[in-house]
N, C-alpha and C. Protein backbone atom coordinates (compact mmCIF):
# COMPACT_ATOMS: atom_id res chain seq x y z
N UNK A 1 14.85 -1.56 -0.58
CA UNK A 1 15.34 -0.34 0.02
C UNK A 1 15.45 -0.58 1.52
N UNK A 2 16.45 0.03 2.58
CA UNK A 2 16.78 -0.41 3.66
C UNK A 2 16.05 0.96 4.25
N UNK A 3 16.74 0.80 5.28
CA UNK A 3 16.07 2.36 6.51
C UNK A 3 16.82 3.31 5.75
N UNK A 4 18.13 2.96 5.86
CA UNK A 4 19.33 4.76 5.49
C UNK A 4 18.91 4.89 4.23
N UNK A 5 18.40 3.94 2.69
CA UNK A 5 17.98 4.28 1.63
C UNK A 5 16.93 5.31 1.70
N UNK A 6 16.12 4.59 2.36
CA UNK A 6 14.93 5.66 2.72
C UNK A 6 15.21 7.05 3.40
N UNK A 7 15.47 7.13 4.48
CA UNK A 7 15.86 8.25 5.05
C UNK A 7 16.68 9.36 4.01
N UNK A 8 17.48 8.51 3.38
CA UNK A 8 18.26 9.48 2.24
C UNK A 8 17.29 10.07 1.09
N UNK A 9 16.03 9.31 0.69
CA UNK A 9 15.66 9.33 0.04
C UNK A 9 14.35 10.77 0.28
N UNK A 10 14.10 10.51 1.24
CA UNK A 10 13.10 11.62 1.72
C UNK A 10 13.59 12.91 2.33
N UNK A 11 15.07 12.67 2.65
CA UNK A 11 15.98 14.01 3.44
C UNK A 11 16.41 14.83 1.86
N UNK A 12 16.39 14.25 0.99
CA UNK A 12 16.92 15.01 -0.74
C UNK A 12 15.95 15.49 -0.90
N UNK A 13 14.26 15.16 -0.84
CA UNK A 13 13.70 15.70 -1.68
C UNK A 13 13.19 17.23 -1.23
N UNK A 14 13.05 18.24 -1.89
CA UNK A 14 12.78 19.57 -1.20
C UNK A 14 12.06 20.32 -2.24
N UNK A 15 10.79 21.47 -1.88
CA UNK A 15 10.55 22.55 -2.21
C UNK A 15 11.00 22.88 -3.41
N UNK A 16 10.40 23.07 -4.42
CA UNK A 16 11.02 24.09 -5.71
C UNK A 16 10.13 24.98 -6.12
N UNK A 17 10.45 25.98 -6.58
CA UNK A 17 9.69 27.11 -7.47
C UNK A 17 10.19 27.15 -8.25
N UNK A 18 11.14 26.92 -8.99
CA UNK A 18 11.59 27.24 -10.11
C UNK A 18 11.65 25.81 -11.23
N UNK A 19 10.85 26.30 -12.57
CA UNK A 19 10.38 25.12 -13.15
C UNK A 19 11.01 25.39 -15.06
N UNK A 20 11.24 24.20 -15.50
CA UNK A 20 12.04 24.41 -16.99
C UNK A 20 10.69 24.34 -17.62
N UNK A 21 10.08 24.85 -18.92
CA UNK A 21 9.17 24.46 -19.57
C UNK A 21 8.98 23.27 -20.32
N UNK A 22 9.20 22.36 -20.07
CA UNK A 22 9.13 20.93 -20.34
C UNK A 22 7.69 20.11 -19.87
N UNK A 23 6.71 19.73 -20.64
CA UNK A 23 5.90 18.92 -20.04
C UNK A 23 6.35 17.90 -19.50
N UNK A 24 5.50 17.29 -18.62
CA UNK A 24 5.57 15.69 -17.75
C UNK A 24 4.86 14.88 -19.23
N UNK A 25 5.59 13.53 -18.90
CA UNK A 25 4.45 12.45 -20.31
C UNK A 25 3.52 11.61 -19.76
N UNK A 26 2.72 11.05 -20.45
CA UNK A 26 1.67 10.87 -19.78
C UNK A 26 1.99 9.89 -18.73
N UNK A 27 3.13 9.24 -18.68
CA UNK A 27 3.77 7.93 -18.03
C UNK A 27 4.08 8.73 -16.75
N UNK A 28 4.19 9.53 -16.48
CA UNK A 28 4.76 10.18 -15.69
C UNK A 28 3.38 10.38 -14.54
N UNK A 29 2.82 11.21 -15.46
CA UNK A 29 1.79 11.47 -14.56
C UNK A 29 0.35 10.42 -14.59
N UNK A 30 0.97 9.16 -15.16
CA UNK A 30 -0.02 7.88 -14.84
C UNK A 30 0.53 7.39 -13.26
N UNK A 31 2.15 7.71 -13.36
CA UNK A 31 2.86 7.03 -12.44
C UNK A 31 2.22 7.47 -10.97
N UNK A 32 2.38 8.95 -11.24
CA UNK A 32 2.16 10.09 -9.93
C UNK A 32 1.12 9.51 -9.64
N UNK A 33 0.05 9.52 -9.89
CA UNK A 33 -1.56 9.18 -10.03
C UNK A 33 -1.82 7.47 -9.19
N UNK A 34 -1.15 6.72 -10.19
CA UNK A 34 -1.35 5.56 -9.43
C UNK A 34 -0.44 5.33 -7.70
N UNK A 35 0.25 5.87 -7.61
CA UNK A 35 1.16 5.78 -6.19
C UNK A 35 -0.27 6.36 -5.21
N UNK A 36 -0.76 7.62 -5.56
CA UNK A 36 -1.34 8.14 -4.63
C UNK A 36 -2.97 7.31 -4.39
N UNK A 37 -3.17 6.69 -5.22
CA UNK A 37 -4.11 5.55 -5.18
C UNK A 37 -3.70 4.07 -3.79
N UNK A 38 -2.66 3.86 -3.64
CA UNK A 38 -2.45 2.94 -2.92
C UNK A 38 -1.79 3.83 -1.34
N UNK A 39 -1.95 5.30 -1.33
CA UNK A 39 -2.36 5.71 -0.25
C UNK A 39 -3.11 5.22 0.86
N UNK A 40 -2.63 4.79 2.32
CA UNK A 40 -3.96 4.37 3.05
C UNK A 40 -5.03 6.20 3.19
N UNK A 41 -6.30 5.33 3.69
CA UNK A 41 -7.43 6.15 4.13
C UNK A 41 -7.98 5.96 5.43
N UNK A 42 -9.10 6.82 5.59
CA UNK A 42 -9.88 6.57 6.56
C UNK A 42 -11.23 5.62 6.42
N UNK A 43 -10.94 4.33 7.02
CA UNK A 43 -12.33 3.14 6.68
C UNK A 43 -12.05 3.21 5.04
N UNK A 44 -10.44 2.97 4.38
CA UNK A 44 -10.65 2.67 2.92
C UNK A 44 -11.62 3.48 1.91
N UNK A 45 -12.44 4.56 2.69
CA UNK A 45 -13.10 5.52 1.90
C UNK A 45 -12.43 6.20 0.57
N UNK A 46 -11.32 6.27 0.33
CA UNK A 46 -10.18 7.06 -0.48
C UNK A 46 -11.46 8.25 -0.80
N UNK A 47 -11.70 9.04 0.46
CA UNK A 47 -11.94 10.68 0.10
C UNK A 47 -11.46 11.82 -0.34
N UNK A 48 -10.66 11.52 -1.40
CA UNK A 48 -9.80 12.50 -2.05
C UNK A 48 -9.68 12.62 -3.61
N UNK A 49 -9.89 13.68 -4.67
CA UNK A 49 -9.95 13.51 -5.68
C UNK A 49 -8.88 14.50 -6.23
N UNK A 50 -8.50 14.09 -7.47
CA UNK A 50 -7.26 15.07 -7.51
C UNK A 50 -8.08 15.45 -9.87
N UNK A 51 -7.82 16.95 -9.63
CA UNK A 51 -7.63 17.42 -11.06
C UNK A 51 -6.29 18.07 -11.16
N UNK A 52 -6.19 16.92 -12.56
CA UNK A 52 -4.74 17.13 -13.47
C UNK A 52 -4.83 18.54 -14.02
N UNK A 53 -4.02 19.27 -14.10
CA UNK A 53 -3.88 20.56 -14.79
C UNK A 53 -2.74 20.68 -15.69
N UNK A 54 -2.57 20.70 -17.06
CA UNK A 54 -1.73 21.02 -17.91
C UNK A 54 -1.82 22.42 -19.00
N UNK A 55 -3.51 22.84 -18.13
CA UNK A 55 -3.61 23.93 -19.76
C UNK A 55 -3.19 25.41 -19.40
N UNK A 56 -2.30 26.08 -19.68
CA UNK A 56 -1.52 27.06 -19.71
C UNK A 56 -2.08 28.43 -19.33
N UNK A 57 -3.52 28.40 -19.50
CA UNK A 57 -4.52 29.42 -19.16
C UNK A 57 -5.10 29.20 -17.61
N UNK A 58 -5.03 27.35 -17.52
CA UNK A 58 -5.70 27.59 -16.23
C UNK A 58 -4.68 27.58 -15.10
N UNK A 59 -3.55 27.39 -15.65
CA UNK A 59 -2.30 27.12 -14.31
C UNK A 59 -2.17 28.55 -13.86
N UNK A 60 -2.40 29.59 -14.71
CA UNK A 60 -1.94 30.80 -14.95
C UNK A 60 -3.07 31.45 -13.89
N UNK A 61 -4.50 31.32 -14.32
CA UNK A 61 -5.69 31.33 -13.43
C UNK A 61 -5.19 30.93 -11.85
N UNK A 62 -4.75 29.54 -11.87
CA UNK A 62 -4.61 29.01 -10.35
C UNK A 62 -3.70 29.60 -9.43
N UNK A 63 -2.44 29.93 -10.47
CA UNK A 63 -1.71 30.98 -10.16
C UNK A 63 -2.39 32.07 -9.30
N UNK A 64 -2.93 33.04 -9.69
CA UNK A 64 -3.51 34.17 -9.59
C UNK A 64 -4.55 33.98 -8.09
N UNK A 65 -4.91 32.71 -8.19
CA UNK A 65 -5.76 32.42 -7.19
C UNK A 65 -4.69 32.03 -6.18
N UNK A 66 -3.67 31.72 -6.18
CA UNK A 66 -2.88 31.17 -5.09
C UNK A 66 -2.32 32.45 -4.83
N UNK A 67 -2.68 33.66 -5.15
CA UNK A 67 -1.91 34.77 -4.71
C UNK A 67 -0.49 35.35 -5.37
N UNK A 68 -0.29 34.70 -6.86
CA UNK A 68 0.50 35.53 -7.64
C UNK A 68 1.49 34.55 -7.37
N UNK A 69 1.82 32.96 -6.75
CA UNK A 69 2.91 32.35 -6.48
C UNK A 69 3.33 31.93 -8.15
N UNK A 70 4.76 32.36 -8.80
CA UNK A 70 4.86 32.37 -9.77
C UNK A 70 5.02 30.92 -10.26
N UNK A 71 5.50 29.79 -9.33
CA UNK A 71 6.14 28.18 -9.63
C UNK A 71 5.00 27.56 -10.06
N UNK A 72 3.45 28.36 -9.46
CA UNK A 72 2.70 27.91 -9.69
C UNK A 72 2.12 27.65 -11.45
N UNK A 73 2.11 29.16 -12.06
CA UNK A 73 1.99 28.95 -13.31
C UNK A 73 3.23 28.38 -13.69
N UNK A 74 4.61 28.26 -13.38
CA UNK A 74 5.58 27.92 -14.40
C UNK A 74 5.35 26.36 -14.82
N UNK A 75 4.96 25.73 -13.59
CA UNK A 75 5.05 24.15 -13.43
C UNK A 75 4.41 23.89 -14.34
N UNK A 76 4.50 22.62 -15.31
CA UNK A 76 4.27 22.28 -16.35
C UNK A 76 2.47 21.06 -15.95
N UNK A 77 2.80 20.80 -14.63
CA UNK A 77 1.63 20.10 -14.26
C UNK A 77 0.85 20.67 -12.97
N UNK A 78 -0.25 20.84 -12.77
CA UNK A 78 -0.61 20.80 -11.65
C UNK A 78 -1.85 19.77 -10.97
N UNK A 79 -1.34 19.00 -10.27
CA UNK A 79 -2.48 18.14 -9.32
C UNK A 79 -3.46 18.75 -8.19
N UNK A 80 -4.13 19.37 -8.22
CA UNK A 80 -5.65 20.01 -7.48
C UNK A 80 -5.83 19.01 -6.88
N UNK A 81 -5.24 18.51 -5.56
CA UNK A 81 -5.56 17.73 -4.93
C UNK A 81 -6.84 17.86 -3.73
N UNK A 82 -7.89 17.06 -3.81
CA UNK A 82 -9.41 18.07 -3.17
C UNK A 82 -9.79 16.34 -2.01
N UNK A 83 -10.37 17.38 -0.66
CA UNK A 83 -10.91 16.33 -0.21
C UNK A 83 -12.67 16.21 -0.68
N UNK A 84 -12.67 15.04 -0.96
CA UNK A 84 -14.37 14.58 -0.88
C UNK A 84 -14.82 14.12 -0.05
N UNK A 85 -15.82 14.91 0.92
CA UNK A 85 -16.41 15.16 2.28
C UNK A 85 -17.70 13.74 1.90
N UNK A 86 -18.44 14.01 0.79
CA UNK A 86 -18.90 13.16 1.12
C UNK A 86 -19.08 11.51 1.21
N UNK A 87 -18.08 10.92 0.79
CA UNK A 87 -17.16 9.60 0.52
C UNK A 87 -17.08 9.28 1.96
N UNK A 88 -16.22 10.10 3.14
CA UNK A 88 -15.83 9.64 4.50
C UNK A 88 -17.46 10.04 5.18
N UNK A 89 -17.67 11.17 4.79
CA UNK A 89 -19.13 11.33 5.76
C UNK A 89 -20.22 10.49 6.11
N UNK A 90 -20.46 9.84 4.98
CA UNK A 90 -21.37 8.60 4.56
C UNK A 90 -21.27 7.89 5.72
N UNK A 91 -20.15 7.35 6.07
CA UNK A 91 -19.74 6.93 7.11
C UNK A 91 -19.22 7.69 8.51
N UNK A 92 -19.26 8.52 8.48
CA UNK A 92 -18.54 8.89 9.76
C UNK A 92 -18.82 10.29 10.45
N UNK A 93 -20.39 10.67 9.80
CA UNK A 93 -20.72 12.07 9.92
C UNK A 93 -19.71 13.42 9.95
N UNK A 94 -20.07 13.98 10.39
CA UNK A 94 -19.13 15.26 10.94
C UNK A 94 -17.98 14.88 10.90
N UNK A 95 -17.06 13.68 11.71
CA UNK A 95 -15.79 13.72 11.32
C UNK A 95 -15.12 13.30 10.35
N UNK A 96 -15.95 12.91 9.43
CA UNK A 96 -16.20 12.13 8.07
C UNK A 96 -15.10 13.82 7.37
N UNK A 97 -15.18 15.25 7.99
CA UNK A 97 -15.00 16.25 7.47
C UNK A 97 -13.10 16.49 7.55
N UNK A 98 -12.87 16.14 8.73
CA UNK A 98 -11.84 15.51 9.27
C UNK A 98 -10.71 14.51 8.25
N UNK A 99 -11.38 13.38 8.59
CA UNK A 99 -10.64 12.32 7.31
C UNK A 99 -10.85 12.48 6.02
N UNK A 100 -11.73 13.01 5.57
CA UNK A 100 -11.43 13.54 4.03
C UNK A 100 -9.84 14.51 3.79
N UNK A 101 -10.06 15.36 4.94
CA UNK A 101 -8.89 15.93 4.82
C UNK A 101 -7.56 15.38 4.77
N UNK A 102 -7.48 14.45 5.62
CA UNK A 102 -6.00 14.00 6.25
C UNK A 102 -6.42 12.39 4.95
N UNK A 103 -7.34 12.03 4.07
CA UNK A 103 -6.74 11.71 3.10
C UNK A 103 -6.59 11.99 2.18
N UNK A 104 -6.70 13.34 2.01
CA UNK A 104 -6.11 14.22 0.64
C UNK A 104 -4.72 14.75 0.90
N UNK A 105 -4.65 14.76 2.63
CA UNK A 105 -3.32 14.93 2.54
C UNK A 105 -1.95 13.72 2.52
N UNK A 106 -2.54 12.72 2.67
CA UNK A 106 -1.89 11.91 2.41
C UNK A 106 -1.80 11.15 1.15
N UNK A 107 -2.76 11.60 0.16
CA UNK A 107 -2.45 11.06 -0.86
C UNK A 107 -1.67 11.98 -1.73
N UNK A 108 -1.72 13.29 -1.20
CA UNK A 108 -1.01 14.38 -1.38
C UNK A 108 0.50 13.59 -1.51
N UNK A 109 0.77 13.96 -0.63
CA UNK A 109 2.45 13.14 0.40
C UNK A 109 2.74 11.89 -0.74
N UNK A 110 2.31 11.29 -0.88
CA UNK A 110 2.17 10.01 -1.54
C UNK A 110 2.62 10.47 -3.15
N UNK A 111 2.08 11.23 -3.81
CA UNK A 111 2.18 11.86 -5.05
C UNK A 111 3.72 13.15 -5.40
N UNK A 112 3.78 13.13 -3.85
CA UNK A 112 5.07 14.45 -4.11
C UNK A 112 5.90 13.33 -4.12
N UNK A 113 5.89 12.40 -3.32
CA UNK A 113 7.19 11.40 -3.11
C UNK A 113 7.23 10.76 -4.23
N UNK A 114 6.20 10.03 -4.39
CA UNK A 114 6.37 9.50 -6.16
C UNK A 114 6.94 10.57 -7.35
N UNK A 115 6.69 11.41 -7.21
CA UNK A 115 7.07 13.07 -8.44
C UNK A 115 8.51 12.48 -8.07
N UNK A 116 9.31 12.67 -6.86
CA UNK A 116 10.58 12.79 -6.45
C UNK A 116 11.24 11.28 -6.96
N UNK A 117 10.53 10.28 -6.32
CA UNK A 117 10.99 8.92 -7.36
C UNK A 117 11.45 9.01 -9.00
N UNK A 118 10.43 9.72 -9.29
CA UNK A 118 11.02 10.03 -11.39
C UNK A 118 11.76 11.09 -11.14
N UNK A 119 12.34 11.32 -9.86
CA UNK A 119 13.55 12.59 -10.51
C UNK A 119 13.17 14.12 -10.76
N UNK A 120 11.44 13.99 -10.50
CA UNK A 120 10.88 15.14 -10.46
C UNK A 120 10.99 16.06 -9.27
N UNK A 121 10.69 17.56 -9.51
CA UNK A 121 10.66 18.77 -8.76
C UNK A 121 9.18 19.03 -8.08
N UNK A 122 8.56 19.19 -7.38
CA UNK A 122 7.84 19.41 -6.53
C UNK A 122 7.46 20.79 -6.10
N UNK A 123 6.07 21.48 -5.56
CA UNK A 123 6.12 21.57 -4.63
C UNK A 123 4.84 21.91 -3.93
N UNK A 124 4.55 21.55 -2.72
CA UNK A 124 3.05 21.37 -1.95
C UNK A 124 2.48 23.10 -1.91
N UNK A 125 1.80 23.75 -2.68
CA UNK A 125 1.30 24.60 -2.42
C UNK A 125 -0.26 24.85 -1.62
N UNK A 126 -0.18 25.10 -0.56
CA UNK A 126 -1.13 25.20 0.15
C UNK A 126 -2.11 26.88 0.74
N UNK A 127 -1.24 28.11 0.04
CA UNK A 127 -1.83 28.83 0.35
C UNK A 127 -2.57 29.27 -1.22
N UNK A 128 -3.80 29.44 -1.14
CA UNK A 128 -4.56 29.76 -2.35
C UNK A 128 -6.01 30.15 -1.94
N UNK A 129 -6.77 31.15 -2.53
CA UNK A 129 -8.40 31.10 -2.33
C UNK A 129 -9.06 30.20 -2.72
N UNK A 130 -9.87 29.20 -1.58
CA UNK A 130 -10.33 28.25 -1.60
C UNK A 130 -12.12 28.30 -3.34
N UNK A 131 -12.07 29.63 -3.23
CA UNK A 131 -13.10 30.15 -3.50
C UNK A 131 -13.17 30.21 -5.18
N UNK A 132 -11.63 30.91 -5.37
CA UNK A 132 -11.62 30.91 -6.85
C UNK A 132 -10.53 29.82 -7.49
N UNK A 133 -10.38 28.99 -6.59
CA UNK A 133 -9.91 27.66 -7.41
C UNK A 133 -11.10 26.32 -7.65
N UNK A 134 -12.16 26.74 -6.92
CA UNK A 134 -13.56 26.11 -6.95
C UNK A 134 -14.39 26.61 -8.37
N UNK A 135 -13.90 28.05 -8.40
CA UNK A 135 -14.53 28.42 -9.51
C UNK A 135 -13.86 28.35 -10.81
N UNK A 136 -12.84 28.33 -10.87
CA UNK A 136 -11.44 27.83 -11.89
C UNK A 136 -11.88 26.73 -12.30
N UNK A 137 -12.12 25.97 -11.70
CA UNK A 137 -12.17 24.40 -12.12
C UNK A 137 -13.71 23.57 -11.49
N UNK A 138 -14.71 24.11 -11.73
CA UNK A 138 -15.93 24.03 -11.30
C UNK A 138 -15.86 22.63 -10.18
N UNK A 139 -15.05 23.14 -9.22
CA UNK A 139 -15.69 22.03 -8.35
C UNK A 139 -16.75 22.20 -7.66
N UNK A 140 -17.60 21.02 -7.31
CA UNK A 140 -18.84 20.77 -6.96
C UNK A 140 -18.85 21.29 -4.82
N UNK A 141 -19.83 21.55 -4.49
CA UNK A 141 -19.97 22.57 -3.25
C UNK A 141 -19.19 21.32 -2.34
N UNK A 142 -19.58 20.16 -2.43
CA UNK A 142 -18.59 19.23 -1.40
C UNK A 142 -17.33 18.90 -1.37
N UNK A 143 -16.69 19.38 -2.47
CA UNK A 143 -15.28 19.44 -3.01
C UNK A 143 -14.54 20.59 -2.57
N UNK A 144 -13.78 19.90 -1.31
CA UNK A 144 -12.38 21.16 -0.89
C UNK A 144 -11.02 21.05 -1.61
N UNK A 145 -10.91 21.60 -2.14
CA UNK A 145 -9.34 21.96 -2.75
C UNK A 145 -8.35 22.04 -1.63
N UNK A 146 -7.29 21.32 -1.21
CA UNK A 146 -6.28 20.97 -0.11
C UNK A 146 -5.15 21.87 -0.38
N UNK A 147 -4.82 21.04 -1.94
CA UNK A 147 -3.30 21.46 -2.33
C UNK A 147 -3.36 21.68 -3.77
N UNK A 148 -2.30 22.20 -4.38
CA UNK A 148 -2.07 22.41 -5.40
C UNK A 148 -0.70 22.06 -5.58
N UNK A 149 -0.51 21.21 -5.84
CA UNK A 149 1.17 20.07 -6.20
C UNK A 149 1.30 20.36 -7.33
N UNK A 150 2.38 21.06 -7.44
CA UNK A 150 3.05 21.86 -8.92
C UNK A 150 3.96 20.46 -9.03
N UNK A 151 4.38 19.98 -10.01
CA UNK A 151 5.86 18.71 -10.41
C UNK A 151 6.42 19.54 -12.04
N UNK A 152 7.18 19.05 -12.09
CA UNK A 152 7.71 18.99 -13.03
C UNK A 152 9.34 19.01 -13.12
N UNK A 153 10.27 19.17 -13.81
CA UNK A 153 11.18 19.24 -14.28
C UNK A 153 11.85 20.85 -13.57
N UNK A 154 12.66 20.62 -12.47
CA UNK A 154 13.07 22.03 -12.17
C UNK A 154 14.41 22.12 -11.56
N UNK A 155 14.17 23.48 -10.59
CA UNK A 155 15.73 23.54 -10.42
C UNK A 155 16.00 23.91 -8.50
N UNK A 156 16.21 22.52 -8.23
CA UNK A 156 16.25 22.40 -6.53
C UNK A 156 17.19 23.40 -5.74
N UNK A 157 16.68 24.19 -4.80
CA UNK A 157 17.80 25.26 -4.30
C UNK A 157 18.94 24.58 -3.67
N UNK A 158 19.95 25.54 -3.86
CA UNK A 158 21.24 25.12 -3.46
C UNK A 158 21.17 24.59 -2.55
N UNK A 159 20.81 24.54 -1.23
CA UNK A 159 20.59 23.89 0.16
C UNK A 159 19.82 23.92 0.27
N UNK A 160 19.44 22.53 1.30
CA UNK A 160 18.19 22.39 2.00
C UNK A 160 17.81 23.44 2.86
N UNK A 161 16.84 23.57 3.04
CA UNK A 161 15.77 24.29 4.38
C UNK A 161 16.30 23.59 5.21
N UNK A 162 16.73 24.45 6.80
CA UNK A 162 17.53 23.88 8.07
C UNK A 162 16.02 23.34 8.49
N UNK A 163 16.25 22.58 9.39
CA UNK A 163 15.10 21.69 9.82
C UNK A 163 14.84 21.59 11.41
N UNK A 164 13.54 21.59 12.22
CA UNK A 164 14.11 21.86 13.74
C UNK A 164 14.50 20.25 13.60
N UNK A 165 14.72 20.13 14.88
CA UNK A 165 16.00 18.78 15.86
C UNK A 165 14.22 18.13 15.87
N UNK A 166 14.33 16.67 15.83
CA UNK A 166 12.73 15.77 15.75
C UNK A 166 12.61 15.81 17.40
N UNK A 167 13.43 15.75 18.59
CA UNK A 167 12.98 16.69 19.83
C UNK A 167 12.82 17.51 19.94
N UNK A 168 12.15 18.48 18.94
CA UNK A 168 11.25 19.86 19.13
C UNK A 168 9.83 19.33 18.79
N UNK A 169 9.77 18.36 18.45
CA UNK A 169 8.41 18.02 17.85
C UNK A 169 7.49 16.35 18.83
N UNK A 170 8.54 15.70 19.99
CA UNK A 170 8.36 14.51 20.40
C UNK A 170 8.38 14.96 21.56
N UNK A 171 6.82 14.20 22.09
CA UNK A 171 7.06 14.41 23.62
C UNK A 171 6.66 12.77 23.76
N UNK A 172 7.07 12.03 24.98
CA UNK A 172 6.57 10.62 25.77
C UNK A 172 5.50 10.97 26.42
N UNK A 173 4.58 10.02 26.34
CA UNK A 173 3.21 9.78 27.46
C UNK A 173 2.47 10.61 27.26
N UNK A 174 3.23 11.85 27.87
CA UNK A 174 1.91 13.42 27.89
C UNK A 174 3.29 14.36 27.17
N UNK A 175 2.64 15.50 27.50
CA UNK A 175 2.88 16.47 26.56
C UNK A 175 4.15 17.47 27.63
């Protein structure tokens, strides 16, 4: 793949809520799974754990906890992508709290782009109660829930989301 492959490749992929009822196979979501494994980390810690969700009661649950977002239950999969605080902490105290995060979010990133490689629909849900998706899916008190990455089989909106100019976001030297 060259630069413009790439660039093309990451400028297509976008946002969906709207999902066909079709499961993912297990190839699919072995695929998703292993990409986000060869994610870099912080000190190689890979502080990030992700629960697969396919059961129809609990997407519906996570749903409810994300505040009624409907793509959420439709999606046929969901990845509970969580940082594990204590994996980076071990090493790195307090900011150990830090890089757990930013590698759940990057293994996050890593897993939507792979979804988009098989042709899959996406999308990074990040607003949800931290509280009752802990209790949904008994995660343990050091386990933060990041994201909730809906994939599956869907239906991409007509146009992209306008995007600011990458000089709204770049400054040289200082700020």
């Amino acid at each position: 793949m060259d630069s413009s492959d790439l660039f093309g490749f990451l400028s297509s992929r976008s946002s969906v809520r709207e999902y066909e009822n079709e499961p993912l196979t297990e190839e699919d979501i072995g695929y998703i799974l292993s990409c986000a494994g060869t994610a870099p980390s912080s000190g190689n810690l890979e502080a990030w754990d992700v629960v697969v969700v396919t059961d129809e009661d609990t997407r519906s649950a996570l749903a409810e906890a994300a505040f009624g977002q409907e793509h959420v239950e439709q999606a046929p999969v969901i990845f509970v992508v969580c940082s594990n605080y204590v994996r980076s902490m071990s090493r790195y105290g307090e900011r150990g709290i830090l890089y757990g995060l930013e590698d759940a979010a990057i293994a996050c990133t890593y897993m939507m782009l792979a979804a988009h490689a098989k042709k899959l629909q996406s999308c990074w849900t990040g607003a949800f109660d931290d509280d009752e998706v802990r209790v949904i899916l008994s995660l343990p008190m050091h386990i933060r829930p990041v994201s909730l990455l809906v994939v599956g089989k869907g239906h991409p909106p007509a146009q992209h989301t306008e995007r600011m100019g990458i000089g709204e976001h770049v400054h040289r030297e200082t700020w």
